[in-house]
N, C-alpha and C. Protein backbone atom coordinates (compact mmCIF):
# COMPACT_ATOMS: atom_id res chain seq x y z
N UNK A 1 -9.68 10.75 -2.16
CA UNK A 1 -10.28 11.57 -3.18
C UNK A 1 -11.73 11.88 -2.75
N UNK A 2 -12.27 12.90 -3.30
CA UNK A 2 -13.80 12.91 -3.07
C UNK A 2 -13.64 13.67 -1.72
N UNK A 3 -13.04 14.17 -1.25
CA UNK A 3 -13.08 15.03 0.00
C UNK A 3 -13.48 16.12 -0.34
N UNK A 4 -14.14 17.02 0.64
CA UNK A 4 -14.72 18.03 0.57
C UNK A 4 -13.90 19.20 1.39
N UNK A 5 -12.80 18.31 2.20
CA UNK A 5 -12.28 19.21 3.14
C UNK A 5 -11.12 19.59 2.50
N UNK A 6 -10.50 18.96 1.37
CA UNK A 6 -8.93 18.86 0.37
C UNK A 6 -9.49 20.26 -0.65
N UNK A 7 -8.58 21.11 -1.07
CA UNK A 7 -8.55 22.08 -1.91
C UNK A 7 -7.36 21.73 -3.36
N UNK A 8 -7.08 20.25 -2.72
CA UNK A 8 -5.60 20.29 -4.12
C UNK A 8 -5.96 18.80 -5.01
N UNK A 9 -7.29 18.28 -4.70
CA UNK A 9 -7.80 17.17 -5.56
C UNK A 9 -8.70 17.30 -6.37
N UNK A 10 -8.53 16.17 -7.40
CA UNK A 10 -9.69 16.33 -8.14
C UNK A 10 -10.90 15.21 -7.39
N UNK A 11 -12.02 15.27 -8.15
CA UNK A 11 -13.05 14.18 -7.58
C UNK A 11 -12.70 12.76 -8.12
N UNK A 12 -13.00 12.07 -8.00
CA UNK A 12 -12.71 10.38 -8.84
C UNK A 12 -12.69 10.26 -9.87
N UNK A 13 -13.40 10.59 -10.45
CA UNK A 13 -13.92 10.62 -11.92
C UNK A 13 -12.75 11.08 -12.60
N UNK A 14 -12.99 12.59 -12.31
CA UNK A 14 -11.68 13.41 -12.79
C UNK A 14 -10.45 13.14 -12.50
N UNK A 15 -10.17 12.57 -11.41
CA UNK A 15 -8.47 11.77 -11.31
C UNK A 15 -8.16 10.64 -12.05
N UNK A 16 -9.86 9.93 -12.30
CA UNK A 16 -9.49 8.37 -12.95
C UNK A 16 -8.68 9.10 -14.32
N UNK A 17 -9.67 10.44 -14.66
CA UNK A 17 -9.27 10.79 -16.23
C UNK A 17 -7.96 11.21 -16.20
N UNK A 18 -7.77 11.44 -15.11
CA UNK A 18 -6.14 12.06 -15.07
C UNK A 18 -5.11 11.35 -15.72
N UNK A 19 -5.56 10.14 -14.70
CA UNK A 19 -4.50 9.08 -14.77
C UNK A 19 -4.40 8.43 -15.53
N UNK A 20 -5.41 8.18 -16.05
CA UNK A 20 -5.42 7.80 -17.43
C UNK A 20 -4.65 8.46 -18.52
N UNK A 21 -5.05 9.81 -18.68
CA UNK A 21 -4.04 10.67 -19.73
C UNK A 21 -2.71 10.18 -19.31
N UNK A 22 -2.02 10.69 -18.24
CA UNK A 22 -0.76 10.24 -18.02
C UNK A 22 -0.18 8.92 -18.02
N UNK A 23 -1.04 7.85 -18.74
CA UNK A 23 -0.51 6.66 -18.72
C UNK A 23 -0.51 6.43 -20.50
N UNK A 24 -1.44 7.16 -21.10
CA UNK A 24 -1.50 7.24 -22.81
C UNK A 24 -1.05 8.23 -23.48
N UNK A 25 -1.02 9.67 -22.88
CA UNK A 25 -0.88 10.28 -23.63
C UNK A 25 0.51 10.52 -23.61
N UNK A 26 0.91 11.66 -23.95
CA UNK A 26 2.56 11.86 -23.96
C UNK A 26 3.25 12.02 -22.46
N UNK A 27 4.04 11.57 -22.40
CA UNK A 27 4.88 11.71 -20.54
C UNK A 27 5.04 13.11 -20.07
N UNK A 28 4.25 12.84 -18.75
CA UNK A 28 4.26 13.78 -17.85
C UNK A 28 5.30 13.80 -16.87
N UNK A 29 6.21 14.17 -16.84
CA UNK A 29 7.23 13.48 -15.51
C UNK A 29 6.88 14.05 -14.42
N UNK A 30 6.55 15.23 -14.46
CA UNK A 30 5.90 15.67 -12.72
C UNK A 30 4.40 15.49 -12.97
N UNK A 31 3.93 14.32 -13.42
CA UNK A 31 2.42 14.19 -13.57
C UNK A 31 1.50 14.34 -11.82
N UNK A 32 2.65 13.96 -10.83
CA UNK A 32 1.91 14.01 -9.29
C UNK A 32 1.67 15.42 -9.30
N UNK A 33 2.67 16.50 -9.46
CA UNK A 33 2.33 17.79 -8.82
C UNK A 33 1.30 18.58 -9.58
N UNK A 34 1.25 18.01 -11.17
CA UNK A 34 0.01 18.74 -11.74
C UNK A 34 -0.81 18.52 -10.60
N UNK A 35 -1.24 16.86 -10.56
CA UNK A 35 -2.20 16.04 -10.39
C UNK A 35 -3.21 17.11 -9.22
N UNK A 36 -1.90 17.08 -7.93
CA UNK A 36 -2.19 18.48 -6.20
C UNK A 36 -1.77 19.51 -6.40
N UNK A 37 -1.96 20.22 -7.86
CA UNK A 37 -1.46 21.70 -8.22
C UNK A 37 -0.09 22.27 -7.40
N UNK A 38 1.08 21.20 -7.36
CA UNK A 38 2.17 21.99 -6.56
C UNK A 38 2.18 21.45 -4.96
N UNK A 39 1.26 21.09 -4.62
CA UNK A 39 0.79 21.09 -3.25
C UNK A 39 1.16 18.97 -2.64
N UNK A 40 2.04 19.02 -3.45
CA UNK A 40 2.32 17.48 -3.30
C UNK A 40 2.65 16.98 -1.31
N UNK A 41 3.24 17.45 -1.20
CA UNK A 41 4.26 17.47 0.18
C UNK A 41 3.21 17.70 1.19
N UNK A 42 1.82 18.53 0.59
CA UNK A 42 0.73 18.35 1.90
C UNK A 42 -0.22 17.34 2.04
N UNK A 43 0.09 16.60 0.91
CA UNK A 43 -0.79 15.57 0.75
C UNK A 43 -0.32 14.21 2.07
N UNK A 44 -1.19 13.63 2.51
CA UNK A 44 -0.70 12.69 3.12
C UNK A 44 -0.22 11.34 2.48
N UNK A 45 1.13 11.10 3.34
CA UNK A 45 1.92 9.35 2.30
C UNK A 45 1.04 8.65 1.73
N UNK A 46 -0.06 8.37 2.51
CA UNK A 46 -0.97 7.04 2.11
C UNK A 46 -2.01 7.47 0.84
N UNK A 47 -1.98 9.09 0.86
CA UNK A 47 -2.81 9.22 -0.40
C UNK A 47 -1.68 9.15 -1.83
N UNK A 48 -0.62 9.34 -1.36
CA UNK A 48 0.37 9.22 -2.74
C UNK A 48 0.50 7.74 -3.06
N UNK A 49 0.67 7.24 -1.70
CA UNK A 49 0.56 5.75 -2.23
C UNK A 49 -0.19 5.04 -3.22
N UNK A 50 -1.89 5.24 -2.63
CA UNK A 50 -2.71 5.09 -3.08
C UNK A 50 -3.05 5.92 -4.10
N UNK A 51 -2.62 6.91 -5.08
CA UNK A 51 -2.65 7.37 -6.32
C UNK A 51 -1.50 6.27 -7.21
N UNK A 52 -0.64 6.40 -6.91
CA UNK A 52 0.27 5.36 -7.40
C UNK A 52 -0.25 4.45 -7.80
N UNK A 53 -0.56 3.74 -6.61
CA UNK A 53 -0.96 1.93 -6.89
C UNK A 53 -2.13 2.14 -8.26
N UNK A 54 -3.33 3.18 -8.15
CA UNK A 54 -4.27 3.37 -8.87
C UNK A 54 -3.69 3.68 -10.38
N UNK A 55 -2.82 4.13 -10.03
CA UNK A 55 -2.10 4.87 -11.59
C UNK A 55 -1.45 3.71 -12.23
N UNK A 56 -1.05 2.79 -11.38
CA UNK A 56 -0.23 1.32 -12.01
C UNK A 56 -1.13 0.14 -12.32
N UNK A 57 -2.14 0.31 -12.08
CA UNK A 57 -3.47 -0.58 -12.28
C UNK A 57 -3.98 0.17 -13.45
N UNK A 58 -3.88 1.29 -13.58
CA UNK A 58 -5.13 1.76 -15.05
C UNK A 58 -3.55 1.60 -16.43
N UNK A 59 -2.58 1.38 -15.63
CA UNK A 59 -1.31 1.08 -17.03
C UNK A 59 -1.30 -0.44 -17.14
N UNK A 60 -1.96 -1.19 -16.01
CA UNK A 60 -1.84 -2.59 -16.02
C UNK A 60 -2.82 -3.43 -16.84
N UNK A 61 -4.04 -2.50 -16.95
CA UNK A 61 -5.56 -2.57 -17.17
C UNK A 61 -5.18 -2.43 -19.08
N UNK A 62 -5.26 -1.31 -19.29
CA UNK A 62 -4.71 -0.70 -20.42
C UNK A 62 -3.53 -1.63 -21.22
N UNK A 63 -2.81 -1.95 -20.53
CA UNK A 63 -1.62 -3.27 -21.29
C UNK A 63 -2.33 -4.39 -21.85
N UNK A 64 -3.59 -4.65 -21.35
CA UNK A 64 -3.88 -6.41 -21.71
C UNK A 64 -4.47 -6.33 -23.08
């Protein structure tokens, strides 16, 4: 995140808020492709990964 050279992310901030909505508010089921406007498949594995893991930590965070 925070790249300057990516055209399909948001900055940190704005993804934390992302992910957040999609963990409280009502279900998003394609919440990834909002997330890279469509542009999922150019993203590299390790950044989906690492949205994931982040997205399962702010539902893990949020549970206690």
């Amino acid at each position: 995140m925070d790249n300057q050279e990516s055209q399909f992310v948001l900055d940190s901030v704005a993804a934390h808020g992302f992910l957040t909505a999609t963990v409280i508010g009502r279900p998003l089921p394609n919440w990834m492709d909002a997330l890279f406007e469509g542009h999922v498949s150019e993203i590299p594995e390790n950044v989906i990964d690492g949205i994931k893991r982040w997205r399962d930590s702010i539902m893990a965070e949020l549970k206690k």
